[in-house]
C-alpha atoms as a PDB file:
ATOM      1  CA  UNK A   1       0.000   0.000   0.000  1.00  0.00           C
ATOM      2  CA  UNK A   2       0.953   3.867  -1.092  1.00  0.00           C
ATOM      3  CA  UNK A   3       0.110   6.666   0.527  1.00  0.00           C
ATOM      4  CA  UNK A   4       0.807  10.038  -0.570  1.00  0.00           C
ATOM      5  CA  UNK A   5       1.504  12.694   1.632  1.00  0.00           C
ATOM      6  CA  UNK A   6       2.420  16.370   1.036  1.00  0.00           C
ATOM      7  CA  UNK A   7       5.687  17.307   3.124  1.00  0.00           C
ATOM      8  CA  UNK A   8       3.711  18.724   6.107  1.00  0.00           C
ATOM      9  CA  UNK A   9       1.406  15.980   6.824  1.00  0.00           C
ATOM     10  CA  UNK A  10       4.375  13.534   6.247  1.00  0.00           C
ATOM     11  CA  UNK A  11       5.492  15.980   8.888  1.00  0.00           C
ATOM     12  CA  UNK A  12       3.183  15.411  11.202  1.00  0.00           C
ATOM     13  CA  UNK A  13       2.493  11.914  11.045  1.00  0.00           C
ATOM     14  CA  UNK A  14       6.598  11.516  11.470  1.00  0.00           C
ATOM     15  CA  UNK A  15       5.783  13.734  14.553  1.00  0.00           C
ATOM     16  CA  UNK A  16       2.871  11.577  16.055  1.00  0.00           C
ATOM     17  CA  UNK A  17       4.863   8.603  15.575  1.00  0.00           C
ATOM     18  CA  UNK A  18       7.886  10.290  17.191  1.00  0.00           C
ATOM     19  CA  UNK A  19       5.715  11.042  20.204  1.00  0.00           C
ATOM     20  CA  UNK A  20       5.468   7.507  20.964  1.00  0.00           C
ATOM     21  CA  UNK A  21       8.512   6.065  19.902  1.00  0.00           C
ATOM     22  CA  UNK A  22       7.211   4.189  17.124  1.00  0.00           C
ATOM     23  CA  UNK A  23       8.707   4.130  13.243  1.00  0.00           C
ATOM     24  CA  UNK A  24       6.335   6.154  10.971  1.00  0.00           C
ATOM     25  CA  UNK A  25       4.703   3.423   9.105  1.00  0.00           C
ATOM     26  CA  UNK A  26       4.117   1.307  12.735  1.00  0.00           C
ATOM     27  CA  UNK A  27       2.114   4.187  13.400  1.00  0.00           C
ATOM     28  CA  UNK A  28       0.269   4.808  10.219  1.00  0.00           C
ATOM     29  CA  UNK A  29      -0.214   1.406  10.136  1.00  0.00           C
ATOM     30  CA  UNK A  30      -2.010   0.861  13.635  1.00  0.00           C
ATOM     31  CA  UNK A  31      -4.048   4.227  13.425  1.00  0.00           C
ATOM     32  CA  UNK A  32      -5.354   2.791   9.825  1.00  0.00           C
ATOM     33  CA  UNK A  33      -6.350  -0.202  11.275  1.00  0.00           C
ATOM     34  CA  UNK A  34      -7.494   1.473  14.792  1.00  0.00           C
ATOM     35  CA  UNK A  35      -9.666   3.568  12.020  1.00  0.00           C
ATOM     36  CA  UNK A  36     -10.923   0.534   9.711  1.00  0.00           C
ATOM     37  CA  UNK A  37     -12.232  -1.262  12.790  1.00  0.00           C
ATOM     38  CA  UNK A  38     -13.533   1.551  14.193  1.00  0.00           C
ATOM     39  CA  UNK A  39     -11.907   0.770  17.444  1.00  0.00           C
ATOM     40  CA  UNK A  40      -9.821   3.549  19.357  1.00  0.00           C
ATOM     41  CA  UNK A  41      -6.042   2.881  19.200  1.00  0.00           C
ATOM     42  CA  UNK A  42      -4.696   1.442  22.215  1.00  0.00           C
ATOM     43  CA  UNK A  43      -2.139   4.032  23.725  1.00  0.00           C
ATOM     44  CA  UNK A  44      -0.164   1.749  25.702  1.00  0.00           C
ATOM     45  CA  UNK A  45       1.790   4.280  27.713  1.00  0.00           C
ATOM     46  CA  UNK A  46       2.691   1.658  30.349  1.00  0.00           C
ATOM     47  CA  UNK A  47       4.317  -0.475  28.146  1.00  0.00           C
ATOM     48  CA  UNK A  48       6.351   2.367  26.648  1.00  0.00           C
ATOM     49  CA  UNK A  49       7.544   3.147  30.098  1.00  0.00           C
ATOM     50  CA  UNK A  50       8.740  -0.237  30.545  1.00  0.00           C
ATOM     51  CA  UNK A  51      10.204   0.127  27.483  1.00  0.00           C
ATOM     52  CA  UNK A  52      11.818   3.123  28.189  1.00  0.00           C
ATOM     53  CA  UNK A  53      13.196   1.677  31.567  1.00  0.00           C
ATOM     54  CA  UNK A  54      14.774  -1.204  29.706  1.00  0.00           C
ATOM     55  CA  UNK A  55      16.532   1.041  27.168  1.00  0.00           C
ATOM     56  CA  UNK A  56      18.126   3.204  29.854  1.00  0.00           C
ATOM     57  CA  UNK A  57      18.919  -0.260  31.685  1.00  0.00           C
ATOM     58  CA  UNK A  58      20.347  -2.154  28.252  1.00  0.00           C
ATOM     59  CA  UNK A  59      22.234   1.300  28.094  1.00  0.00           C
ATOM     60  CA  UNK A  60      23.945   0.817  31.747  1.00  0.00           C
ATOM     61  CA  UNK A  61      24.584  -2.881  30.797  1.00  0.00           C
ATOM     62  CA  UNK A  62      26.150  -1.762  27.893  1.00  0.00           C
ATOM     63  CA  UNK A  63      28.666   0.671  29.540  1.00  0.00           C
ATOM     64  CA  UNK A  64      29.434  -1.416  32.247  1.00  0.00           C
ATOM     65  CA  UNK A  65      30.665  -3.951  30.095  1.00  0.00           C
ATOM     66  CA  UNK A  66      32.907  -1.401  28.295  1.00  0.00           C
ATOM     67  CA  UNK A  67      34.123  -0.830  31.615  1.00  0.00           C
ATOM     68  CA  UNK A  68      34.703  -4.112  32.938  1.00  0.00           C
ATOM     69  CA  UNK A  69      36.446  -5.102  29.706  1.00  0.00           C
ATOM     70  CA  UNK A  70      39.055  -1.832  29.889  1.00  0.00           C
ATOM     71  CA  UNK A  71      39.323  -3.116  33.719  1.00  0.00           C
ATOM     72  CA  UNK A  72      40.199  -6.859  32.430  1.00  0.00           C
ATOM     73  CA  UNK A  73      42.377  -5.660  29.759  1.00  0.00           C
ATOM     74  CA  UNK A  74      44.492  -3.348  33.239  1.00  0.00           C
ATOM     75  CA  UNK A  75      44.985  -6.500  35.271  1.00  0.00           C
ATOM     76  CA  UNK A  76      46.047  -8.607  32.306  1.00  0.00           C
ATOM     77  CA  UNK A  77      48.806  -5.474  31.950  1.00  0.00           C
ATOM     78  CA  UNK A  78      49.720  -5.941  35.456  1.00  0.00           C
ATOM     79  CA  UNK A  79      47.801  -3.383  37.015  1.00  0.00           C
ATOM     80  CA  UNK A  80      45.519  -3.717  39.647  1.00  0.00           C
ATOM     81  CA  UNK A  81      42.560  -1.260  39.759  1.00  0.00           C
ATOM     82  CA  UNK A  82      40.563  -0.036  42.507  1.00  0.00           C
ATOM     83  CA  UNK A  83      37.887   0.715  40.407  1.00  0.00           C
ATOM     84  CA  UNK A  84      37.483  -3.033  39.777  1.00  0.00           C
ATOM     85  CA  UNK A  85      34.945  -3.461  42.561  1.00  0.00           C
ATOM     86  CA  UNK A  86      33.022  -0.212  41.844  1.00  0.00           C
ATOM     87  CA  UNK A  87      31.932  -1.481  38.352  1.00  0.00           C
ATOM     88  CA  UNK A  88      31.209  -5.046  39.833  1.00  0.00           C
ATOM     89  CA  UNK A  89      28.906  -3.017  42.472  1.00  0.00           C
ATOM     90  CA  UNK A  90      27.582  -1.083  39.193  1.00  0.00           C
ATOM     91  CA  UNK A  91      26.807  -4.548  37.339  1.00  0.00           C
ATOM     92  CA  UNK A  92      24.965  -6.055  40.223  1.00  0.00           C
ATOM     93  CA  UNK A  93      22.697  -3.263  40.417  1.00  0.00           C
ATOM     94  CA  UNK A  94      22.032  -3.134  36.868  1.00  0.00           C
ATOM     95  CA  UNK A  95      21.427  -6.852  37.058  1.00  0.00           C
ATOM     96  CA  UNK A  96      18.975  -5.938  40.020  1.00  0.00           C
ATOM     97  CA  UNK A  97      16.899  -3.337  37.809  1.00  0.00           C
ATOM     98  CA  UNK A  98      17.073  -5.555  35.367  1.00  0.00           C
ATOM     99  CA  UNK A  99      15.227  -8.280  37.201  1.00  0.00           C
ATOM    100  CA  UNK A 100      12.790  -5.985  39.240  1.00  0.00           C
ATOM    101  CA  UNK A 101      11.680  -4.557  35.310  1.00  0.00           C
ATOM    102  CA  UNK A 102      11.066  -8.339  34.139  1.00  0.00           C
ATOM    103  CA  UNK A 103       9.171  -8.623  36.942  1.00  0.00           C
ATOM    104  CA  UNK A 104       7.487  -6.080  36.298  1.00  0.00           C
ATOM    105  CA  UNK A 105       6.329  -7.062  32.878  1.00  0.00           C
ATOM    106  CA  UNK A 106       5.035 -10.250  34.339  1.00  0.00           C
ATOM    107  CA  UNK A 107       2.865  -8.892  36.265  1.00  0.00           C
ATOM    108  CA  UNK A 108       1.466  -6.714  33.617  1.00  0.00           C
ATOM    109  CA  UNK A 109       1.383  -9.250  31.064  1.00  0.00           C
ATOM    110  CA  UNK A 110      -1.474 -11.424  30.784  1.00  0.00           C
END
């Protein structure tokens, strides 16, 4: 399927979709069929916030292991660092958030 859009309404659907983190054709696609069915789109706000939670988390995870592998690569040189524990402190509690969110999702999934 085609649609044709002038610049400003591609605009503004761009813009809608941006608003809740979806791709623009996601978005045209599930306010088309929202519209067909003549049902009102499901917002699903809570489930973006759990999605945004686990992008900041993946994020943290991420880092950390850039950290832990510069650490790793420091005592393979020979040198011991103290910042060693810190990002093993850092990993735990990102493995924490990590768990409480899937939790989370459990409970909110039927």
């Amino acid at each position: 399927m085609y649609i044709l859009l002038s610049e400003d309404e591609h605009a503004a659907v761009s813009r809608a979709a941006e608003r809740e983190r979806l791709a623009t054709a996601a978005w045209a696609a599930l306010t088309l069929l929202a519209a067909a069915s003549g049902t009102p789109r499901a917002e699903n706000n809570e489930m973006r916030e759990v999605l945004q939670a686990v992008m900041q988390a993946r994020g943290q995870a991420q880092r950390i292991g850039v950290n832990l592998n510069q650490a790793v690569a420091a005592l393979n040189s020979g040198e011991v660092s103290s910042t060693i524990q810190w990002y093993a402190r850092a990993a735990a509690q990102t493995v924490r958030k990590l768990d409480d969110l899937a939790e989370e999702l459990r409970r909110r999934l039927p």
